[in-house]
C-alpha atoms as a PDB file:
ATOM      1  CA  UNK A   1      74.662  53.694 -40.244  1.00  0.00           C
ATOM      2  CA  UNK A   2      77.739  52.084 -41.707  1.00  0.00           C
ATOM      3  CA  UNK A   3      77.391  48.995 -39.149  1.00  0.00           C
ATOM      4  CA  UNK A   4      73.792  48.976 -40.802  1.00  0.00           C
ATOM      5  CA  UNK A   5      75.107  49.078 -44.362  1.00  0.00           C
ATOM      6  CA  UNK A   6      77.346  46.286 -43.470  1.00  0.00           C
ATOM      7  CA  UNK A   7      74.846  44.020 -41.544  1.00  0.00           C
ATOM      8  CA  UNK A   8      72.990  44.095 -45.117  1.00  0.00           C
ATOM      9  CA  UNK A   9      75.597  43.248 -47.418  1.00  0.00           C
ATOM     10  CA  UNK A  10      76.190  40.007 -45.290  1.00  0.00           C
ATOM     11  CA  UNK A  11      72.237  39.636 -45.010  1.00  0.00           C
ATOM     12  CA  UNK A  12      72.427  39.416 -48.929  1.00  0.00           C
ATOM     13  CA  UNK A  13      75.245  37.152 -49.409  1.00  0.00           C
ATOM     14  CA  UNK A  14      73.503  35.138 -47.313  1.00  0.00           C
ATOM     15  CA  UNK A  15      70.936  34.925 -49.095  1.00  0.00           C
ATOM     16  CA  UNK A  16      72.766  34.809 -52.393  1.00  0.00           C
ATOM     17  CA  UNK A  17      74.565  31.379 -51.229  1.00  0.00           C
ATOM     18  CA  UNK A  18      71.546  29.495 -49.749  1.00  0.00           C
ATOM     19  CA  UNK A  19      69.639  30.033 -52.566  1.00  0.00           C
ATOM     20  CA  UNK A  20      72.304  28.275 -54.955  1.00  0.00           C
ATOM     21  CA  UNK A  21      72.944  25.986 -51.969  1.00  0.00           C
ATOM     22  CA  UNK A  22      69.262  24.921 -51.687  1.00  0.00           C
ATOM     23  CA  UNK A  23      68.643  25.317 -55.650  1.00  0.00           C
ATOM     24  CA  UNK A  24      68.240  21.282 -57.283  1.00  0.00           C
ATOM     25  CA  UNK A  25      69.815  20.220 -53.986  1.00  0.00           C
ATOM     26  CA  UNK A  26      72.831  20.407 -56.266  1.00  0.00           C
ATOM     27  CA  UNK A  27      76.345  20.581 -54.641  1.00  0.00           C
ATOM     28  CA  UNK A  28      79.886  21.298 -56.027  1.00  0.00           C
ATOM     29  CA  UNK A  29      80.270  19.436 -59.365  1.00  0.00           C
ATOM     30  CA  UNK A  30      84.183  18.472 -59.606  1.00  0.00           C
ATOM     31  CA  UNK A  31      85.678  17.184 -62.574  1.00  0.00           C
ATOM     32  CA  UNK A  32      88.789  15.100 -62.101  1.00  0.00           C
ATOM     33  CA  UNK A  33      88.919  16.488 -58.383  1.00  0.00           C
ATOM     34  CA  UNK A  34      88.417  20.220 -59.418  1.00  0.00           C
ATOM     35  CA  UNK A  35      85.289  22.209 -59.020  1.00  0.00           C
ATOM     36  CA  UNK A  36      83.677  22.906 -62.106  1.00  0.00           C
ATOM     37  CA  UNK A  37      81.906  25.711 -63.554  1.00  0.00           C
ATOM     38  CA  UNK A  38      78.818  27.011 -61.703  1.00  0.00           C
ATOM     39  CA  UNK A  39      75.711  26.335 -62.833  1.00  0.00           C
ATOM     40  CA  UNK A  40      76.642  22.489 -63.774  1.00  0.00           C
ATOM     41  CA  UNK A  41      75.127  19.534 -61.586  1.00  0.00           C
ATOM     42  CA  UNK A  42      76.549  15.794 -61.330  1.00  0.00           C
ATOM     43  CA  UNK A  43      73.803  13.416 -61.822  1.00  0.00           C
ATOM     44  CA  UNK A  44      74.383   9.747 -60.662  1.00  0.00           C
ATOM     45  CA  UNK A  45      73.125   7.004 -63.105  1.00  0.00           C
ATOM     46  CA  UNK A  46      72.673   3.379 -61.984  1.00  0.00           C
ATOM     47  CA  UNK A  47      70.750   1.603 -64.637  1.00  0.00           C
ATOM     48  CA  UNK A  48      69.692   2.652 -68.608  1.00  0.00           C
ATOM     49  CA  UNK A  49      72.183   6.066 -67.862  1.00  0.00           C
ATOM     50  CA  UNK A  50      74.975   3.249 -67.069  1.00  0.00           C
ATOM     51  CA  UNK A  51      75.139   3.668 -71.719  1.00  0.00           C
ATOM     52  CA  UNK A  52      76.324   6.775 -72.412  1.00  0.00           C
ATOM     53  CA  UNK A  53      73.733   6.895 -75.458  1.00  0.00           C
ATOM     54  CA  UNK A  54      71.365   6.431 -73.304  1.00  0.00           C
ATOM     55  CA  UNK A  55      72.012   9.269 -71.232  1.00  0.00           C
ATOM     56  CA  UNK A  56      72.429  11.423 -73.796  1.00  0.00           C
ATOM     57  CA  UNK A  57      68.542  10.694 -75.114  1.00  0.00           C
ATOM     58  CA  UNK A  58      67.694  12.191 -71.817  1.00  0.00           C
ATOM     59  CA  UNK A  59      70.516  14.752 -71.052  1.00  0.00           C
ATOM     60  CA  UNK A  60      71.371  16.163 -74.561  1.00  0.00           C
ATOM     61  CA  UNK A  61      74.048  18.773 -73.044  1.00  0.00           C
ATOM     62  CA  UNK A  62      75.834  16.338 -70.359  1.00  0.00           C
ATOM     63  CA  UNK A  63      79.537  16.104 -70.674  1.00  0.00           C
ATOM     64  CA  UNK A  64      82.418  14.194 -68.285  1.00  0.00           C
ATOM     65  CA  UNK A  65      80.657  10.918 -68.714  1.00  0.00           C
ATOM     66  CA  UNK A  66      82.367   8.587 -66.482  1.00  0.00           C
ATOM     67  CA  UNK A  67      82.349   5.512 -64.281  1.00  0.00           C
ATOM     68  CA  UNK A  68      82.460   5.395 -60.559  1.00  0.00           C
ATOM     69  CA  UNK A  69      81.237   2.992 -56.968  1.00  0.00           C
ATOM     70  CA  UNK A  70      78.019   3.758 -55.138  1.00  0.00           C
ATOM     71  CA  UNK A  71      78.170   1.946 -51.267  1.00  0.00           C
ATOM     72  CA  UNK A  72      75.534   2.154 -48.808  1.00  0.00           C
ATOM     73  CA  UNK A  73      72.723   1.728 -51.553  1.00  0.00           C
ATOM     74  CA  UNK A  74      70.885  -1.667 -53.475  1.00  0.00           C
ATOM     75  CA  UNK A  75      69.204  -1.333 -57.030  1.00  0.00           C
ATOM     76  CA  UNK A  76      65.714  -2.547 -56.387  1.00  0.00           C
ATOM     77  CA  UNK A  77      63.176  -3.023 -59.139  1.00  0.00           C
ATOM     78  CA  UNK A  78      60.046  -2.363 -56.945  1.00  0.00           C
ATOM     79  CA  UNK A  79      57.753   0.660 -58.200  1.00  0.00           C
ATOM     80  CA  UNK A  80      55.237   0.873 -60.766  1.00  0.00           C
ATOM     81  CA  UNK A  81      56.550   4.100 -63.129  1.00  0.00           C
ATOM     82  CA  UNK A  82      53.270   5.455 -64.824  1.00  0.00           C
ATOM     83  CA  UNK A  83      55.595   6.438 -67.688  1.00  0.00           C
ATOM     84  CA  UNK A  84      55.353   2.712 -68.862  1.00  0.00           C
ATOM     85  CA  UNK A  85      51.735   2.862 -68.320  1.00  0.00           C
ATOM     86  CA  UNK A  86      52.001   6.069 -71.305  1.00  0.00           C
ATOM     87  CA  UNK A  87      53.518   4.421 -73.438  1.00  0.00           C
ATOM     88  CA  UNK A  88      52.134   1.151 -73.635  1.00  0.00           C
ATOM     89  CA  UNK A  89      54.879  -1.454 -72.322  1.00  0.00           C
ATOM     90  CA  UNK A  90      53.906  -2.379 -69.013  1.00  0.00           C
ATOM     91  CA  UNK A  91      51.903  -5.696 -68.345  1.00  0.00           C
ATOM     92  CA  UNK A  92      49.640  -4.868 -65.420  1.00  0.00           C
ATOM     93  CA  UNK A  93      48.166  -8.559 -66.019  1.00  0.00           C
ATOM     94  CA  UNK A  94      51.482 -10.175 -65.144  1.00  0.00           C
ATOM     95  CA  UNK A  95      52.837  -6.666 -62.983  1.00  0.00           C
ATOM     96  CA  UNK A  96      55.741  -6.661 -65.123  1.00  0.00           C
ATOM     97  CA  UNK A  97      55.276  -2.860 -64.519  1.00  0.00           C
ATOM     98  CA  UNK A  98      58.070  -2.356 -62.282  1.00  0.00           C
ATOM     99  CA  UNK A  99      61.444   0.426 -62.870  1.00  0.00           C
ATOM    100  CA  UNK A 100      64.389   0.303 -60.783  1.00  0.00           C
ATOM    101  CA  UNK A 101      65.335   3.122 -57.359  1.00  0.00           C
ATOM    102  CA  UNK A 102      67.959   2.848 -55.296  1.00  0.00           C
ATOM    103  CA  UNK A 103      67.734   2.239 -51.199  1.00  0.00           C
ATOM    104  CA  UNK A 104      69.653   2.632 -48.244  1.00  0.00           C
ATOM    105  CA  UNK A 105      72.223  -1.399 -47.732  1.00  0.00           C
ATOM    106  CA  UNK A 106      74.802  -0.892 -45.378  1.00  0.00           C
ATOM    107  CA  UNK A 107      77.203  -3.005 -47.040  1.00  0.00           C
ATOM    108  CA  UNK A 108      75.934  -2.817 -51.080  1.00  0.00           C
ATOM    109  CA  UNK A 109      78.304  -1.355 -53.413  1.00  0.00           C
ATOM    110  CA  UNK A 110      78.153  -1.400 -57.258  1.00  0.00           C
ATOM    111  CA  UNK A 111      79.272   0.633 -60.228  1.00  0.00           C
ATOM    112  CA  UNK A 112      77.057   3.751 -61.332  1.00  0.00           C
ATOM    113  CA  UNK A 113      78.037   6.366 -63.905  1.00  0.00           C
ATOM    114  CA  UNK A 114      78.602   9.985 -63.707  1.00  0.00           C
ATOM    115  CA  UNK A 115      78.200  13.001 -65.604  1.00  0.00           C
ATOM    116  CA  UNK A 116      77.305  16.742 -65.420  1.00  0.00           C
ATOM    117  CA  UNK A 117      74.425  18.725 -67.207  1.00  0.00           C
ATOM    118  CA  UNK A 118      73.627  22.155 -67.135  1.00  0.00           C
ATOM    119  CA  UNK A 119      71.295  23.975 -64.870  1.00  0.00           C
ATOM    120  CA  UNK A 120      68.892  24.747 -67.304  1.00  0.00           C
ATOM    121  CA  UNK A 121      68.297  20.673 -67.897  1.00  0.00           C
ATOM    122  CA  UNK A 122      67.794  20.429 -63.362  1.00  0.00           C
ATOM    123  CA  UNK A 123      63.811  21.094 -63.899  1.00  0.00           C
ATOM    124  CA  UNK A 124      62.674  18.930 -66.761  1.00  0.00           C
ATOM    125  CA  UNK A 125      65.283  16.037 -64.981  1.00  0.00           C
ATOM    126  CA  UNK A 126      62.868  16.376 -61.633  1.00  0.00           C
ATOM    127  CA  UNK A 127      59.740  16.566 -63.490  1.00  0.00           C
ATOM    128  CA  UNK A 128      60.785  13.385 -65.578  1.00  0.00           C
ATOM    129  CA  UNK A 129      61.849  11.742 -62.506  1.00  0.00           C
ATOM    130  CA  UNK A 130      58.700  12.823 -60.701  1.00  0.00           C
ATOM    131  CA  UNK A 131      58.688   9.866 -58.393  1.00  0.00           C
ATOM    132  CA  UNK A 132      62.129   9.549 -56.798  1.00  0.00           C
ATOM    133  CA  UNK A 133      63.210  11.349 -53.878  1.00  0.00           C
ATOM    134  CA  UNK A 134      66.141  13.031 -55.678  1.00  0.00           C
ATOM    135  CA  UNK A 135      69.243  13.778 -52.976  1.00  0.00           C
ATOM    136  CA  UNK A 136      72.894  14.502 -53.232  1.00  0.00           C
ATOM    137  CA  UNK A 137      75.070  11.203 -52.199  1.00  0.00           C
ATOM    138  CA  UNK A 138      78.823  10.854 -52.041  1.00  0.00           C
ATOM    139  CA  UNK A 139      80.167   8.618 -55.075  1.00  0.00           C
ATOM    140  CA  UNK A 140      83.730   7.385 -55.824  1.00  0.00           C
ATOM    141  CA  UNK A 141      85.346   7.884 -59.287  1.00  0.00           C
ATOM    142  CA  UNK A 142      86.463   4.818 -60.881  1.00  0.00           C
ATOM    143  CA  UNK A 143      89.194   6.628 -62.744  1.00  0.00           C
ATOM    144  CA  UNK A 144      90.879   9.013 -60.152  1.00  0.00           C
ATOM    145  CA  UNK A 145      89.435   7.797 -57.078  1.00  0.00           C
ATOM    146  CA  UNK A 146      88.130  11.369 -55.661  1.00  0.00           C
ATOM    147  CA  UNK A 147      84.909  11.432 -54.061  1.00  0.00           C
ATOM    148  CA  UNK A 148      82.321  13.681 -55.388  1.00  0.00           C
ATOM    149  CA  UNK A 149      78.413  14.718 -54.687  1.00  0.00           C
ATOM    150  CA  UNK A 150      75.995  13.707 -57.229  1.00  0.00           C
ATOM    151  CA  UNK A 151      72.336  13.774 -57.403  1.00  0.00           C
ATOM    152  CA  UNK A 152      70.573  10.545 -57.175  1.00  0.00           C
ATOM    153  CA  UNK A 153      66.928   8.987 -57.920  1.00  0.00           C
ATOM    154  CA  UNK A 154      66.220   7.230 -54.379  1.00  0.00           C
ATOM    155  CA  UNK A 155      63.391   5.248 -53.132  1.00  0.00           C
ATOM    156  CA  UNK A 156      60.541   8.043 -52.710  1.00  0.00           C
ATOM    157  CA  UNK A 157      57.214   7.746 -50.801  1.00  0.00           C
ATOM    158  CA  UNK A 158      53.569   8.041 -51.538  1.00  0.00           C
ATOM    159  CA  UNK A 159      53.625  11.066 -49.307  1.00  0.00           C
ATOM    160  CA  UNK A 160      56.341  12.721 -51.059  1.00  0.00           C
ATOM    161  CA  UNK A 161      54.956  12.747 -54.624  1.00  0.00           C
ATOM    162  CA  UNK A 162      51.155  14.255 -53.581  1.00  0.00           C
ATOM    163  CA  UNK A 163      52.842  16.805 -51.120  1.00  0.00           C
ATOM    164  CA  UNK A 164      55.645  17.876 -54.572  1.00  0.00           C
ATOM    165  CA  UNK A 165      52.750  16.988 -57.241  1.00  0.00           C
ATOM    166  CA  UNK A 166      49.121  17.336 -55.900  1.00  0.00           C
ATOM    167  CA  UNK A 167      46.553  14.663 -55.106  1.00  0.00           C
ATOM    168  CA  UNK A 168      45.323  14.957 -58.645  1.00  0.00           C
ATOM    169  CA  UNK A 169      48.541  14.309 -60.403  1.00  0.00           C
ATOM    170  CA  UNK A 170      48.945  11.000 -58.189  1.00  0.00           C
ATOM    171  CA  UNK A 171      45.143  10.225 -58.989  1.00  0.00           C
ATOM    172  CA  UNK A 172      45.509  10.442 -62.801  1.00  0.00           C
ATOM    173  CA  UNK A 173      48.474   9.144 -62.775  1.00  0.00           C
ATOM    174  CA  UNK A 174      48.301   6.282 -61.038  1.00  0.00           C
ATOM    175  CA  UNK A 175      44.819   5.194 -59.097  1.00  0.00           C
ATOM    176  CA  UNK A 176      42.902   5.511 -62.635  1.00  0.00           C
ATOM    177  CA  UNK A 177      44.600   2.634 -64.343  1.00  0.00           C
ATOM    178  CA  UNK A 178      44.105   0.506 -61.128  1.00  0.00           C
ATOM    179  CA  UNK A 179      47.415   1.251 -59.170  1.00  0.00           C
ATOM    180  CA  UNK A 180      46.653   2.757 -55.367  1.00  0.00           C
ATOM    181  CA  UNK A 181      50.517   3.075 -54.459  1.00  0.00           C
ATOM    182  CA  UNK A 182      53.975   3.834 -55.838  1.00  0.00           C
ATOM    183  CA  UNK A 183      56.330   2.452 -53.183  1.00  0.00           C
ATOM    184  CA  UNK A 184      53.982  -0.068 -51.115  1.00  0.00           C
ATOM    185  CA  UNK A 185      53.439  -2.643 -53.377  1.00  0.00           C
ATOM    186  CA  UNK A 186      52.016  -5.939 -51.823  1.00  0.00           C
ATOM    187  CA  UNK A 187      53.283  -9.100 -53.141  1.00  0.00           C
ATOM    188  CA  UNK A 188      54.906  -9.521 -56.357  1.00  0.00           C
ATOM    189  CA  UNK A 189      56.080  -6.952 -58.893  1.00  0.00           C
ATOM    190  CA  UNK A 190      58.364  -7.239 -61.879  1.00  0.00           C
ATOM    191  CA  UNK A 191      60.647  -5.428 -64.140  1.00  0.00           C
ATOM    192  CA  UNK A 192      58.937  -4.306 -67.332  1.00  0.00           C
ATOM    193  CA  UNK A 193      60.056  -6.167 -69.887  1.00  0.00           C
ATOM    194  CA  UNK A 194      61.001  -3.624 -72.379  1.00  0.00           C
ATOM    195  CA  UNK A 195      62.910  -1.279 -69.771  1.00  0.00           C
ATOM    196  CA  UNK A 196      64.875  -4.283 -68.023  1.00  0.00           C
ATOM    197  CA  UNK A 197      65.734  -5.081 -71.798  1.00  0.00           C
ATOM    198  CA  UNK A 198      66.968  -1.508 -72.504  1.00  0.00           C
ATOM    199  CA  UNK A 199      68.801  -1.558 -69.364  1.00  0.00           C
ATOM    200  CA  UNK A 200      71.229  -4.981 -69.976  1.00  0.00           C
ATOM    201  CA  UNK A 201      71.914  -3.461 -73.442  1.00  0.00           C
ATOM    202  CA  UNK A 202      72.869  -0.349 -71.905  1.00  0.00           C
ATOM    203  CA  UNK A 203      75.085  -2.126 -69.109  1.00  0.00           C
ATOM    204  CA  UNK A 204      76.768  -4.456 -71.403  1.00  0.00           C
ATOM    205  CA  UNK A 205      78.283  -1.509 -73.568  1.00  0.00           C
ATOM    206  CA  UNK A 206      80.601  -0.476 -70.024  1.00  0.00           C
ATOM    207  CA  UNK A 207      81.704  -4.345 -70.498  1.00  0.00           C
ATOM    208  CA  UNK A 208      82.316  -7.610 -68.573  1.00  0.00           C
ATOM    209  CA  UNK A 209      82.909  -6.358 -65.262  1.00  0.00           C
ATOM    210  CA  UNK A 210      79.842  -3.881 -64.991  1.00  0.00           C
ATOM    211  CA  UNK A 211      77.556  -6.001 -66.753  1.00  0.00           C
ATOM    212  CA  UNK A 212      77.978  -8.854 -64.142  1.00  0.00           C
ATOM    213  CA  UNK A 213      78.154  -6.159 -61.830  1.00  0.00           C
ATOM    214  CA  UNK A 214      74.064  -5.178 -62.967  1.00  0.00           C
ATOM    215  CA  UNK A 215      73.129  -9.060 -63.026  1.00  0.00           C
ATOM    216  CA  UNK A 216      74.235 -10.058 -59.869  1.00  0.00           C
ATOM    217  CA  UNK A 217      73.981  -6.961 -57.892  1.00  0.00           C
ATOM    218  CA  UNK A 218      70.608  -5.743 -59.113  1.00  0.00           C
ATOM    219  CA  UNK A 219      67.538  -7.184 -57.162  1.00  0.00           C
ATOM    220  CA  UNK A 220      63.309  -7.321 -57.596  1.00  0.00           C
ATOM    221  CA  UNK A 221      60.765  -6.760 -55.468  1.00  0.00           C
ATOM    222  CA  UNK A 222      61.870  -9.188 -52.666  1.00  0.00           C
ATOM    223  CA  UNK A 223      65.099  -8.195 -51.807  1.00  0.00           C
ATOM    224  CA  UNK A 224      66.823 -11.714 -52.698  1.00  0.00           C
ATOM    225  CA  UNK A 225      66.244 -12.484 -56.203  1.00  0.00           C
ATOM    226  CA  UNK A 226      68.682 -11.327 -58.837  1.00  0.00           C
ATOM    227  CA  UNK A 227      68.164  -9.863 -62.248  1.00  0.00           C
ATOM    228  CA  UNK A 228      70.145 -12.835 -63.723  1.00  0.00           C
ATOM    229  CA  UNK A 229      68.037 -15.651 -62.122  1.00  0.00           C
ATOM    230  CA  UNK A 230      64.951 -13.381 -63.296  1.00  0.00           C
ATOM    231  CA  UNK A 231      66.199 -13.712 -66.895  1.00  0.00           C
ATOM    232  CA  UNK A 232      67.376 -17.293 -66.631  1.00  0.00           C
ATOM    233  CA  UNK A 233      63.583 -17.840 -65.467  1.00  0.00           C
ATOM    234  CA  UNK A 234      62.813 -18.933 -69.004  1.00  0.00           C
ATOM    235  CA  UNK A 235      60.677 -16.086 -70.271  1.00  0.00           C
ATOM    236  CA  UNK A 236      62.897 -14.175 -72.821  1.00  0.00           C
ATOM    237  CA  UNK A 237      62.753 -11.096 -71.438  1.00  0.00           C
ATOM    238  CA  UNK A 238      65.688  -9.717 -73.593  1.00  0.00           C
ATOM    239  CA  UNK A 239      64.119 -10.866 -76.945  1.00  0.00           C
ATOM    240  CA  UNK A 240      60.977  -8.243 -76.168  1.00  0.00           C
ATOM    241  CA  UNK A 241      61.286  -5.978 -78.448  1.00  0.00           C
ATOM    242  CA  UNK A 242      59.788  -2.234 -77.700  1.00  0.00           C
ATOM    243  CA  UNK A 243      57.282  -0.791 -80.139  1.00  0.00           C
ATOM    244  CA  UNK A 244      58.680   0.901 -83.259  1.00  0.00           C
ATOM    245  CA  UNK A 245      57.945   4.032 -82.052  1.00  0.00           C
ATOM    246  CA  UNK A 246      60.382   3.634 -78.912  1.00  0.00           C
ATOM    247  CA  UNK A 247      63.116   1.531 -80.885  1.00  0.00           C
ATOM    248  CA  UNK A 248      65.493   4.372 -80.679  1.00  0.00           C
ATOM    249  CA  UNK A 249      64.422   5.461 -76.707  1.00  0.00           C
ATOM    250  CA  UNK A 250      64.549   1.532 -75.600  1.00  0.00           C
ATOM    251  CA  UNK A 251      67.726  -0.143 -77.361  1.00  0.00           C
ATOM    252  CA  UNK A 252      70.460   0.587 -74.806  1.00  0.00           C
END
């Protein structure tokens, strides 16, 4: 009987740890190199949550907002994001409908930022993000050089967001304004104007370094071309204004 009793405690604690293992895919959040309070997540952010402001519009609770070096991944502006479809500042007639992911490069490195949130914010973050294949990669701190696990908004699949959302979700979301995939887009696609906009004006505010950094490091649909030979293209992409009722979302 007692080998019985003690079988089930361990059954339990089992259970207990797999269950906050497995919960938001989160890992250990560390701040400056020390674990942090449970129930706090490190989110990784690589283009508009490169502002601090601008992360806070989305994640109103974060705190230990930071810099830090992503390798093995390249920013890629190459998915139509129905949220721009929503609200009204995507060009389907010129496919300047595209938002930026992340993929697997060997040798790509570039800065990202860093920051925790709360638990409580992990469902409305995946629901908001409902595209991306969200996993846990290892980042480097700028600041103390520690390594630490933070969640990240990777490349997805068509597959992934019917078997998380449901055929109808994809259907309304996407096929009945004319767009049959999310992540196998033939032939060209571009940033949306308004978002690429909101995401220089974001970058420049972490300076010089990382602003060059997002220019020259930050690629469209085709793997070569940069986002600073995209804006040098001629068509004033950072004079596009968003609509008055985004002004405060879309400024950086």
């Amino acid at each position: 009987l007692f080998v019985s009793f003690v079988r089930f405690l361990m059954f339990v604690s089992f259970v207990r740890f797999s269950c906050s293992f497995r919960y938001a895919n989160s890992a250990p959040v560390k701040k400056g190199g020390v674990a942090a309070t449970a129930g706090w997540h490190t989110i990784l952010g690589f283009g508009s949550l490169l502002s601090e402001a601008s992360a806070m519009g989305s994640f109103p609770s974060l705190t230990n907002f930071r810099l830090g070096k992503l390798r093995g991944w390249k920013r890629v502006f190459s998915h139509p994001a129905a949220i721009f479809f929503e609200r009204k500042i995507a060009r389907l007639n010129t496919m300047e409908i595209a938002s930026l992911s992340i993929e697997p490069c060997k040798d790509s490195e570039f800065y990202v930022s860093l920051f925790e949130i709360p638990s409580s914010e992990i469902p409305a973050f995946y629901d908001r993000e409902e595209e991306f294949q969200i996993q846990p990669l290892p980042v480097r701190e700028l600041l103390t050089g520690n390594t630490v696990t933070a969640l990240a908004c990777t490349r997805g699949s068509d597959r992934l967001f019917i078997e998380r959302w449901g055929e109808e979700r994809f259907n309304k979301k996407y096929r009945e304004i004319g767009i049959d995939t999310i992540w196998n887009v033939k032939g060209p696609i571009y940033p949306c104007r308004v978002y690429l906009r909101h995401c220089v004006l974001a970058v420049q505010k972490q300076g010089k370094d990382v602003l060059d950094d997002f220019l020259d490091n930050t690629f469209l649909y085709d793997r070569k071309t940069t986002v600073r030979q995209h804006l040098a293209s001629g068509s004033d992409i950072l004079a596009e204004k968003p609509p008055p009722s985004l002004s405060n979302r879309y400024n950086g």
